[in-house]
Protein backbone atom coordinates (compact mmCIF):
# COMPACT_ATOMS: atom_id res chain seq x y z
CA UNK A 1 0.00 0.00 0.00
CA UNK A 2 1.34 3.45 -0.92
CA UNK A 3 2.30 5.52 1.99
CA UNK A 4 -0.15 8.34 1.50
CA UNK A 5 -3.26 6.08 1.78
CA UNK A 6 -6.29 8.11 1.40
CA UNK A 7 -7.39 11.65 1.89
CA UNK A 8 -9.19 13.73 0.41
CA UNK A 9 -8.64 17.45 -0.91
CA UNK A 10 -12.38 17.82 -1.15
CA UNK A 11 -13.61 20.61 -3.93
CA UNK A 12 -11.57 22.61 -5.77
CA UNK A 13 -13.21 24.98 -7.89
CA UNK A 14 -11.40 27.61 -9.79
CA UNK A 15 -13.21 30.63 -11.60
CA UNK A 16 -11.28 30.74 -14.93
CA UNK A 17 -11.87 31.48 -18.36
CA UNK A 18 -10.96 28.79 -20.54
CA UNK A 19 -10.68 28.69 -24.68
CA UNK A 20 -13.23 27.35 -26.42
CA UNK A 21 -13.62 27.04 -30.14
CA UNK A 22 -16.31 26.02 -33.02
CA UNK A 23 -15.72 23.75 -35.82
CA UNK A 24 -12.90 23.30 -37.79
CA UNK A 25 -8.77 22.59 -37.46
CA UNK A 26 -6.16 24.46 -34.87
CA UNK A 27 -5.68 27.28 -37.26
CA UNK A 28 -9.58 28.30 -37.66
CA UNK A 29 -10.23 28.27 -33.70
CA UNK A 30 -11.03 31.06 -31.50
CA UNK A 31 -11.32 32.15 -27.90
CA UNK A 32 -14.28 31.71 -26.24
CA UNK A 33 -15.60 34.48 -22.92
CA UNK A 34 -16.39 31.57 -21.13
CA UNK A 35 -17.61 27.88 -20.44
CA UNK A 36 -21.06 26.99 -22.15
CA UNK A 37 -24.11 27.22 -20.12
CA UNK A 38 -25.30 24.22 -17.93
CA UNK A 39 -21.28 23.27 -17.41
CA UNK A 40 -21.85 22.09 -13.50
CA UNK A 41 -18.95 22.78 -11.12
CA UNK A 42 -17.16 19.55 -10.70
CA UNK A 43 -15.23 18.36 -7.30
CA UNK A 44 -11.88 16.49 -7.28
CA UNK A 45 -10.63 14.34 -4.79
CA UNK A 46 -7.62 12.67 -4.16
CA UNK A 47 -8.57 9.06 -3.49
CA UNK A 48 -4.94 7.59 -3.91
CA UNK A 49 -1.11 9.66 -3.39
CA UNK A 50 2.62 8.26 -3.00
CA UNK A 51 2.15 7.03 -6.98
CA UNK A 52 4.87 6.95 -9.10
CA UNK A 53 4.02 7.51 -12.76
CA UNK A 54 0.83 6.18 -12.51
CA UNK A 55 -0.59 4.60 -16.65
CA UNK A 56 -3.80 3.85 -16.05
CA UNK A 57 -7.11 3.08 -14.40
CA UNK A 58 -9.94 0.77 -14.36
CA UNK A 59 -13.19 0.28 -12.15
CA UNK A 60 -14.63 -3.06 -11.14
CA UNK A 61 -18.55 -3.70 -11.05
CA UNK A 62 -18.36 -3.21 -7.15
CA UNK A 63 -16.64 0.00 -7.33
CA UNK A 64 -12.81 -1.32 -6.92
CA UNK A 65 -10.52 0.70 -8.47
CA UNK A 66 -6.94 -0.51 -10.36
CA UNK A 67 -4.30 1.27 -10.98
CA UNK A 68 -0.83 0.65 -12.21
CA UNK A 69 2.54 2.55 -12.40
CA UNK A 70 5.18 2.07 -15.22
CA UNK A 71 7.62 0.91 -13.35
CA UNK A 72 6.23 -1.64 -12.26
CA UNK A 73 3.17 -3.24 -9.81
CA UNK A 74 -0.81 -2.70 -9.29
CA UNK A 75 -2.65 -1.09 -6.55
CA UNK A 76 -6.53 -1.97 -5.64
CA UNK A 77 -8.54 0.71 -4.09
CA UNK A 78 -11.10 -1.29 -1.86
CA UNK A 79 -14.64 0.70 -2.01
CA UNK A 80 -14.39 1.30 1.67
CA UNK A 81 -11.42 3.39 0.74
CA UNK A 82 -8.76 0.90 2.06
CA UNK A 83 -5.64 0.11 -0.59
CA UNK A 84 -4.00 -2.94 -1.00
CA UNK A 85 -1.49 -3.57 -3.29
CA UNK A 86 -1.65 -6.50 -5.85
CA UNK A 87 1.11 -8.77 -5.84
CA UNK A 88 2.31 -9.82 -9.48
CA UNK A 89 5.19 -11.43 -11.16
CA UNK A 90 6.54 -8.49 -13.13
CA UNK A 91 9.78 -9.69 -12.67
CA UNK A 92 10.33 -9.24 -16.60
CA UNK A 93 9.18 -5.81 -16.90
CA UNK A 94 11.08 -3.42 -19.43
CA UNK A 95 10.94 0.17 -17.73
CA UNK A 96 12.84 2.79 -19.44
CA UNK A 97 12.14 6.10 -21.02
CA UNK A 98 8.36 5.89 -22.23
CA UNK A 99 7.89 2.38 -22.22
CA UNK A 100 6.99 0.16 -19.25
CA UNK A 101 3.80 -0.92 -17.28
CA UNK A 102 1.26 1.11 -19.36
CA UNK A 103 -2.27 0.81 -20.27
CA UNK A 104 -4.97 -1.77 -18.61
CA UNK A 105 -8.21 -2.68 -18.79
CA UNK A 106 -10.35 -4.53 -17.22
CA UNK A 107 -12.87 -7.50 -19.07
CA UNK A 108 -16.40 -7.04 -20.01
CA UNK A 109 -17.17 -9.99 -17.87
CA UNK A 110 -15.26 -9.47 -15.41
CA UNK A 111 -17.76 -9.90 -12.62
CA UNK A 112 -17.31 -13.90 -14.18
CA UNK A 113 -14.48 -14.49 -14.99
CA UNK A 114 -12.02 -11.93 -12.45
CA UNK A 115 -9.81 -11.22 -15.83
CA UNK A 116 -8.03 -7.64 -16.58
CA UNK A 117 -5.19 -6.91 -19.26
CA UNK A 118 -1.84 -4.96 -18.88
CA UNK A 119 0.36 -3.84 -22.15
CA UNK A 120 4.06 -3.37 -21.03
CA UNK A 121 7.76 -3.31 -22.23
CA UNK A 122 9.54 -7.10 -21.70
CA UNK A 123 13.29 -7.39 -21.51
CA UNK A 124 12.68 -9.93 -23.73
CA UNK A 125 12.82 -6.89 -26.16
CA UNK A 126 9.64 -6.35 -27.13
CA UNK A 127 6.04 -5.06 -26.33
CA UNK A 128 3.23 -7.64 -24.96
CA UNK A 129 -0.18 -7.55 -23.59
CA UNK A 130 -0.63 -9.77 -20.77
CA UNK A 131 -3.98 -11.18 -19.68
CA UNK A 132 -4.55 -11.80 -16.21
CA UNK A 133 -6.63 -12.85 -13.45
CA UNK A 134 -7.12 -11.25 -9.71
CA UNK A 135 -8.19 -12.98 -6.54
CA UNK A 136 -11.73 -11.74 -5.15
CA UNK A 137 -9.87 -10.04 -2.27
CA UNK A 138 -7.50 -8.03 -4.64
CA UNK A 139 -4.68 -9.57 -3.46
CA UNK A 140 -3.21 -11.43 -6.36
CA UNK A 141 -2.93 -11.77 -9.91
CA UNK A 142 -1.76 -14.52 -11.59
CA UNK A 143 -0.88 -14.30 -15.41
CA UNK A 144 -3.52 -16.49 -17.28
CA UNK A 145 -2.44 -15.83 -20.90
CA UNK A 146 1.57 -14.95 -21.33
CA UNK A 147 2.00 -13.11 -23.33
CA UNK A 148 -1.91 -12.67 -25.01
CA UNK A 149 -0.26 -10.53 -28.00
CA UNK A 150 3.24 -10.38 -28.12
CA UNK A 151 5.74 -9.39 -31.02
CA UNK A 152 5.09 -5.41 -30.40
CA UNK A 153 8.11 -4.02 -31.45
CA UNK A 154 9.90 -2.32 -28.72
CA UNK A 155 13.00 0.53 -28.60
CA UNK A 156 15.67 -0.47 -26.43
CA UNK A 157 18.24 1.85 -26.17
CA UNK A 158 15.61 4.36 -25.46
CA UNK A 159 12.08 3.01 -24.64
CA UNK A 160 10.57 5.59 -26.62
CA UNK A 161 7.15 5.82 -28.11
CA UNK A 162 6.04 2.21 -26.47
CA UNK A 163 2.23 3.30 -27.06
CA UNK A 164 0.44 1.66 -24.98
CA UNK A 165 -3.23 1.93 -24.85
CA UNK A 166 -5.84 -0.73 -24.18
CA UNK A 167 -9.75 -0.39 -24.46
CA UNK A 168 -12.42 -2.79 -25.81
CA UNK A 169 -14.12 -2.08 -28.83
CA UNK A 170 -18.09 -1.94 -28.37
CA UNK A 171 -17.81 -5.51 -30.14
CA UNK A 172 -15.96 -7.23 -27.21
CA UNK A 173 -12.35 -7.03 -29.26
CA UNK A 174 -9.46 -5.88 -27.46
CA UNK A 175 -7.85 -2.31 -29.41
CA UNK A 176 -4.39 -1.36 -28.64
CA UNK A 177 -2.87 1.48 -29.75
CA UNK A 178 1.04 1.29 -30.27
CA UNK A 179 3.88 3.34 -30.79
CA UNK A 180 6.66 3.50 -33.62
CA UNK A 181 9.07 2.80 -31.61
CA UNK A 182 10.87 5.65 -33.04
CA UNK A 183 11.79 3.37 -36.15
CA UNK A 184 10.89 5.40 -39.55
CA UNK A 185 9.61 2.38 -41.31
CA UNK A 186 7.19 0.91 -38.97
CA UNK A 187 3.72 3.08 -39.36
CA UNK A 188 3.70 2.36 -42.91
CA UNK A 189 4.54 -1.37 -42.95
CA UNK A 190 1.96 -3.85 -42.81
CA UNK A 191 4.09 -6.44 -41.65
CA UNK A 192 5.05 -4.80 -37.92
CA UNK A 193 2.78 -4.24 -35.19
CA UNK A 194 4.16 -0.82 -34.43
CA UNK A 195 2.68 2.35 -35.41
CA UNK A 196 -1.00 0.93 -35.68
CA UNK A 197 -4.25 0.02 -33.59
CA UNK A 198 -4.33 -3.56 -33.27
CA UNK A 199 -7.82 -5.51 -33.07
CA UNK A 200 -7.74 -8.63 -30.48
CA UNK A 201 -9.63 -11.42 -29.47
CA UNK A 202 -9.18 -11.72 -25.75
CA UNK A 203 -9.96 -15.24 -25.97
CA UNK A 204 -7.23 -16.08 -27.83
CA UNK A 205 -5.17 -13.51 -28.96
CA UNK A 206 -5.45 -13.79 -32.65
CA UNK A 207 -4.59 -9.98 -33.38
CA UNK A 208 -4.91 -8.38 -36.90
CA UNK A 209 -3.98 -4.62 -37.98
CA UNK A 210 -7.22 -2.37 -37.85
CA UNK A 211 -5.61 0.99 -38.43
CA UNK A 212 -1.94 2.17 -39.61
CA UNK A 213 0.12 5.46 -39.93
CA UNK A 214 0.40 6.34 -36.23
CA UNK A 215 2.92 8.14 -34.45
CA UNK A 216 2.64 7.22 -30.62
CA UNK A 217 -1.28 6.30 -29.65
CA UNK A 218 -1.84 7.44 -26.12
CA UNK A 219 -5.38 7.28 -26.15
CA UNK A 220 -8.15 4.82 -27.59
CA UNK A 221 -12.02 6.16 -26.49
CA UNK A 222 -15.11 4.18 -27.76
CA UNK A 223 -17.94 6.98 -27.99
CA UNK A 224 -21.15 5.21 -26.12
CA UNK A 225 -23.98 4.85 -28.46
CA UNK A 226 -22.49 4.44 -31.87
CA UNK A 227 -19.16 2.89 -30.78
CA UNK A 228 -17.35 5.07 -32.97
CA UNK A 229 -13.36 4.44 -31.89
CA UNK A 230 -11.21 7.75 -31.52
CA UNK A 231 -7.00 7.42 -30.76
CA UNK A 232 -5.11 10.12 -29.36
CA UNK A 233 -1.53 10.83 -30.49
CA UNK A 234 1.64 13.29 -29.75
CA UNK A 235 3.07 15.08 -33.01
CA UNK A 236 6.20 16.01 -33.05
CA UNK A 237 6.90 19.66 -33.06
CA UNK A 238 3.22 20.43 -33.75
CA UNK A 239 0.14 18.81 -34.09
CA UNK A 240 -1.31 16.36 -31.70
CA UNK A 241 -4.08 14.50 -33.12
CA UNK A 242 -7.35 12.71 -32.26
CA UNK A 243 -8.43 10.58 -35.32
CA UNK A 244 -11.94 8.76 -35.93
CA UNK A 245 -10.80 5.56 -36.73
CA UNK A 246 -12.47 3.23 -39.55
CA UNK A 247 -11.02 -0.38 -40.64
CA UNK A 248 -8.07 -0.24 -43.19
CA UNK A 249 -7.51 3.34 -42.96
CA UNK A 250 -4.06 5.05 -42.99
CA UNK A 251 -3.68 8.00 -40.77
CA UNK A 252 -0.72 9.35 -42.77
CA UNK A 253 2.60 8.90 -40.62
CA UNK A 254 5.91 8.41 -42.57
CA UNK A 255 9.11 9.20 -40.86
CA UNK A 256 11.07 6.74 -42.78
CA UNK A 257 13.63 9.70 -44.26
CA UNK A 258 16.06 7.27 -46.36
CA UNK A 259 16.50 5.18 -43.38
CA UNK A 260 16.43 7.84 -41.16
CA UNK A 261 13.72 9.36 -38.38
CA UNK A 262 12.33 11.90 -40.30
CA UNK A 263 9.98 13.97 -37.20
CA UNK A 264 9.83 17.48 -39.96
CA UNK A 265 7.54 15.54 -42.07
CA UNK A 266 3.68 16.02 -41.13
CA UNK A 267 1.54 14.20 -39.05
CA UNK A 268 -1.03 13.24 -42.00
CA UNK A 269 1.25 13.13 -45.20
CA UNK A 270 -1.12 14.68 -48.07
CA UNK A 271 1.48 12.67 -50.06
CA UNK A 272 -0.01 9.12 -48.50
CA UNK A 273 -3.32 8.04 -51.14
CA UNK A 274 -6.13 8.50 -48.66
CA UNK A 275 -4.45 9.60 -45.77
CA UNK A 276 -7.16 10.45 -43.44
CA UNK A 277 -7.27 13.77 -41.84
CA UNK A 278 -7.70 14.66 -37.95
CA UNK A 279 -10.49 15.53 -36.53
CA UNK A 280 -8.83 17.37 -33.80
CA UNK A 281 -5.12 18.68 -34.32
CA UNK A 282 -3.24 21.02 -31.75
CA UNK A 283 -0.90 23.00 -33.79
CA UNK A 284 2.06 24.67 -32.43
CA UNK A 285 2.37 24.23 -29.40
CA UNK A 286 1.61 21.20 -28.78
CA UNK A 287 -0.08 19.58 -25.59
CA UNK A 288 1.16 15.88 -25.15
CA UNK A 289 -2.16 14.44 -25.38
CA UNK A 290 -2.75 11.58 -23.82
CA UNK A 291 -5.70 8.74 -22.11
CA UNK A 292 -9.14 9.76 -23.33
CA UNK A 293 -12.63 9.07 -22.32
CA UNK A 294 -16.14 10.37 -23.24
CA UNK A 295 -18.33 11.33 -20.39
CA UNK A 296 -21.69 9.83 -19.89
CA UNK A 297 -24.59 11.01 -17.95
CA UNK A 298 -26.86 13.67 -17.22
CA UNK A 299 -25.13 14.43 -13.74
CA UNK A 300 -22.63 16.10 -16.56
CA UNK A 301 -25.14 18.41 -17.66
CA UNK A 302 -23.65 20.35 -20.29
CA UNK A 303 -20.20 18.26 -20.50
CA UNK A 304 -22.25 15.13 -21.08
CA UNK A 305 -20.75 13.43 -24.69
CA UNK A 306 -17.64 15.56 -24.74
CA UNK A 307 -14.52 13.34 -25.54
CA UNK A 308 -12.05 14.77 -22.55
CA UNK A 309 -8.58 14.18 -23.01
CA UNK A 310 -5.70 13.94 -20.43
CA UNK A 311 -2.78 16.84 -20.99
CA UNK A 312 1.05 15.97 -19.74
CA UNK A 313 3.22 19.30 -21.41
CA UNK A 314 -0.03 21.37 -21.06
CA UNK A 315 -1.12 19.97 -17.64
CA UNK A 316 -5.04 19.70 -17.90
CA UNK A 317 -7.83 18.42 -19.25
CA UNK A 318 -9.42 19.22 -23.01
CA UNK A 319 -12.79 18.56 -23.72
CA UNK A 320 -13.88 18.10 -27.24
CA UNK A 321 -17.67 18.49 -28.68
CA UNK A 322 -18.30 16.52 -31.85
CA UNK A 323 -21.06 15.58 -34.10
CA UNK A 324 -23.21 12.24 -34.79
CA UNK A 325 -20.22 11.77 -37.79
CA UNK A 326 -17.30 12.60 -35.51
CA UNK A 327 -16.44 16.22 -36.74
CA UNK A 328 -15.51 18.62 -34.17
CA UNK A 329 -17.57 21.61 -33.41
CA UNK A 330 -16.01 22.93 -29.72
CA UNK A 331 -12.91 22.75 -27.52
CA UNK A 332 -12.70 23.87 -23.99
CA UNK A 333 -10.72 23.16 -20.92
CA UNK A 334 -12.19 21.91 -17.44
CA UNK A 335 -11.04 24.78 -15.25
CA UNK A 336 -10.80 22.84 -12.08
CA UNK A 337 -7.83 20.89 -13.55
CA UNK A 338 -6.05 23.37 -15.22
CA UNK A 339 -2.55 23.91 -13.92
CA UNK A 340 -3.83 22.28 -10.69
CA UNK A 341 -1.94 19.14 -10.22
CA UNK A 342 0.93 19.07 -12.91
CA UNK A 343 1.01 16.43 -15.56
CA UNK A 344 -2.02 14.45 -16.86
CA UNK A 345 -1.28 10.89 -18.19
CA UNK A 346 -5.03 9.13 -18.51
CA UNK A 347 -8.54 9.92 -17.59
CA UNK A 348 -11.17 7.48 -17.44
CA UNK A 349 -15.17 7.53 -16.82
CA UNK A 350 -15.75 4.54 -13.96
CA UNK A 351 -18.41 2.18 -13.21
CA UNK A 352 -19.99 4.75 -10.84
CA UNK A 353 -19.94 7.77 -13.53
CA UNK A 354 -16.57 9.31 -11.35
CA UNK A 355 -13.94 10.49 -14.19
CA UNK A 356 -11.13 9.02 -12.70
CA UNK A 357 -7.45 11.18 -13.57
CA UNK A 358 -4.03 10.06 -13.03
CA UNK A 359 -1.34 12.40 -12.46
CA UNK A 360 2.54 12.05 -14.50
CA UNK A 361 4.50 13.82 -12.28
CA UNK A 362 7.01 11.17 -10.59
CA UNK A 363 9.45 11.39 -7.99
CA UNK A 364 6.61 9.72 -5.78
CA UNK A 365 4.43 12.43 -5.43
CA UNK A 366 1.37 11.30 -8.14
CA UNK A 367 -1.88 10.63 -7.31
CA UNK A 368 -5.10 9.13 -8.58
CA UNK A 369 -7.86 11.54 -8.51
CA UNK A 370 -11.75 11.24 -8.46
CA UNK A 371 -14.03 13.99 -10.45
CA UNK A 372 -17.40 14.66 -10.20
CA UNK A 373 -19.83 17.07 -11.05
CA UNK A 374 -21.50 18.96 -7.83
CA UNK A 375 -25.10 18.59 -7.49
């Protein structure tokens, strides 16, 4: 258990203006006076502290929480507030750089079958999800499937752009989003796992490519209702992107500068046959986008169906309006966690209708927060 426990900061409302903008890319948007009407004020609580680079979050059917930490191990937040920490045989963890323990998720059918998944670096050199399966008192997990999908190519010498995001499509397959590895080649070749969103059976781990031409996916949100799939990605220099993702497509990617890492080229080569566009890009600067969730339920009032997105360099959360087709039509920031608590890694919508955040800030001092809107 992390040494902080529980405690609680209570609500922490800040009266700011925030940007907001109407349809169209980074160049066309514009400031906004204000947040919309019917936005309620939200309340954020720290439920967990003493993290360490905390990936990502998932909530049981009895209101457990999960959490992990790239370097290594899983915490269970009882809910009676008590932690306990989940021992597991990460022995073979990879944890340098960007890569390590990263995304999880936990089964549709959990309540059955007690089974979660965790995506992480292997110093067997390479990238794996790993299915497991926890005791009913939280305090075990034993690896069921080892690795579920392996063969994800992984960097090394640096770690960078390991993806790795897990979330299940509305079709019970298991998406992850990977990273390039920082290898020019790989978004654009069919034959490597890097670069893409993968589609998985979590039965058995058959995998096939679903989408290609990525950069580093850091988010993967399936919109409730239609089940429309949006990733999240860092650009380079410039130009974050969320992209509405469709079987086949190519998201336009291409590094591969005569053998080199080519980061000047854009993030959606017009050069690439039916490279599909963003639907959301950041420009310069960019923001480090990262986990994404929609938010669901009229409790949100006004900030119900936005697609909210996790900031690290830009240390908040953006909130994204879009259509029935998946265009966007406003941006806006959630005031309370602007500049508030540092880095953002992933955000996540629990069981209970709580958007759960996890903080990137290391040196021990992290924690896992719990927002909701005041009544």
């Amino acid at each position: 258990m992390h040494p902080g426990g529980v405690r609680s900061l209570g609500c922490l409302v800040v009266a700011v203006l925030v940007f907001a903008g109407c349809t169209g890319r980074a160049a066309e948007r514009a400031p906004s006076s204000g947040l919309p009407a019917g936005v309620p004020a939200l309340d954020v609580e720290v439920v967990l502290d003493g993290l360490d680079h905390p990936w990502d979050v998932g909530q049981a059917p009895d209101g457990t929480l999960l959490v992990d930490e790239r370097g290594g191990g899983f915490t269970a937040v009882l809910p009676d507030g008590r932690t306990k920490e989940v021992h597991a045989d990460v022995d073979d963890l990879f944890a340098r750089g960007e890569t390590g323990l990263m995304g999880l998720s936990l089964d549709p059918g959990f309540d059955a079958n007690r089974r979660f998944y965790s995506c992480q670096g292997m110093r067997s050199g390479s990238i794996a999800v790993v299915a497991w399966t926890v005791e009913a008192d939280w305090s075990a997990a034993t690896r069921v499937a080892d690795p579920l999908v392996g063969g994800i190519p992984l960097n090394e010498e640096s770690g960078r752009h390991g993806g790795c995001r897990l979330r299940f499509a509305r079709d019970g397959a298991l998406l992850i989003g990977t990273g390039d590895n920082a290898v020019g080649t790989n978004p654009q070749d069919p034959s490597s796992l890097a670069g893409k969103v993968l589609r998985a059976d979590p039965a058995t781990g058959d995998v096939a490519v679903w989408t290609s031409g990525h950069r580093n996916v850091q988010g993967l949100a399936v919109r409730p209702g239609s089940g429309q799939v949006f990733s999240v990605e860092h650009g380079p220099d410039r130009d974050d992107e969320v992209n509405l993702l469709r079987e086949g497509a190519n998201y336009g990617w291409d590094p591969d500068g005569s053998g080199d890492y080519d980061e000047s080229v854009p993030m959606t080569d017009p050069d690439i046959a039916d490279a599909v566009p963003a639907v959301w890009s950041s420009g310069v600067p960019t923001l480090a986008t990262s986990g994404a969730t929609f938010l669901e339920g009229a409790e949100w009032g006004a900030y119900e169906g936005l697609l909210v997105i996790a900031l690290l360099k830009a240390q908040g959360v953006l909130a994204l309006r879009l259509d029935e087709a998946g265009e966007l039509r406003e941006e806006l920031r959630l005031p309370e966690l602007d500049a508030a608590f540092g880095r953002l890694r992933s955000v996540h919508q629990g069981t209970d209708g709580a958007l759960y955040v996890t903080t990137d800030n290391g040196h021990g001092a992290d924690l896992l927060l719990r927002v909701t809107p005041r009544p």
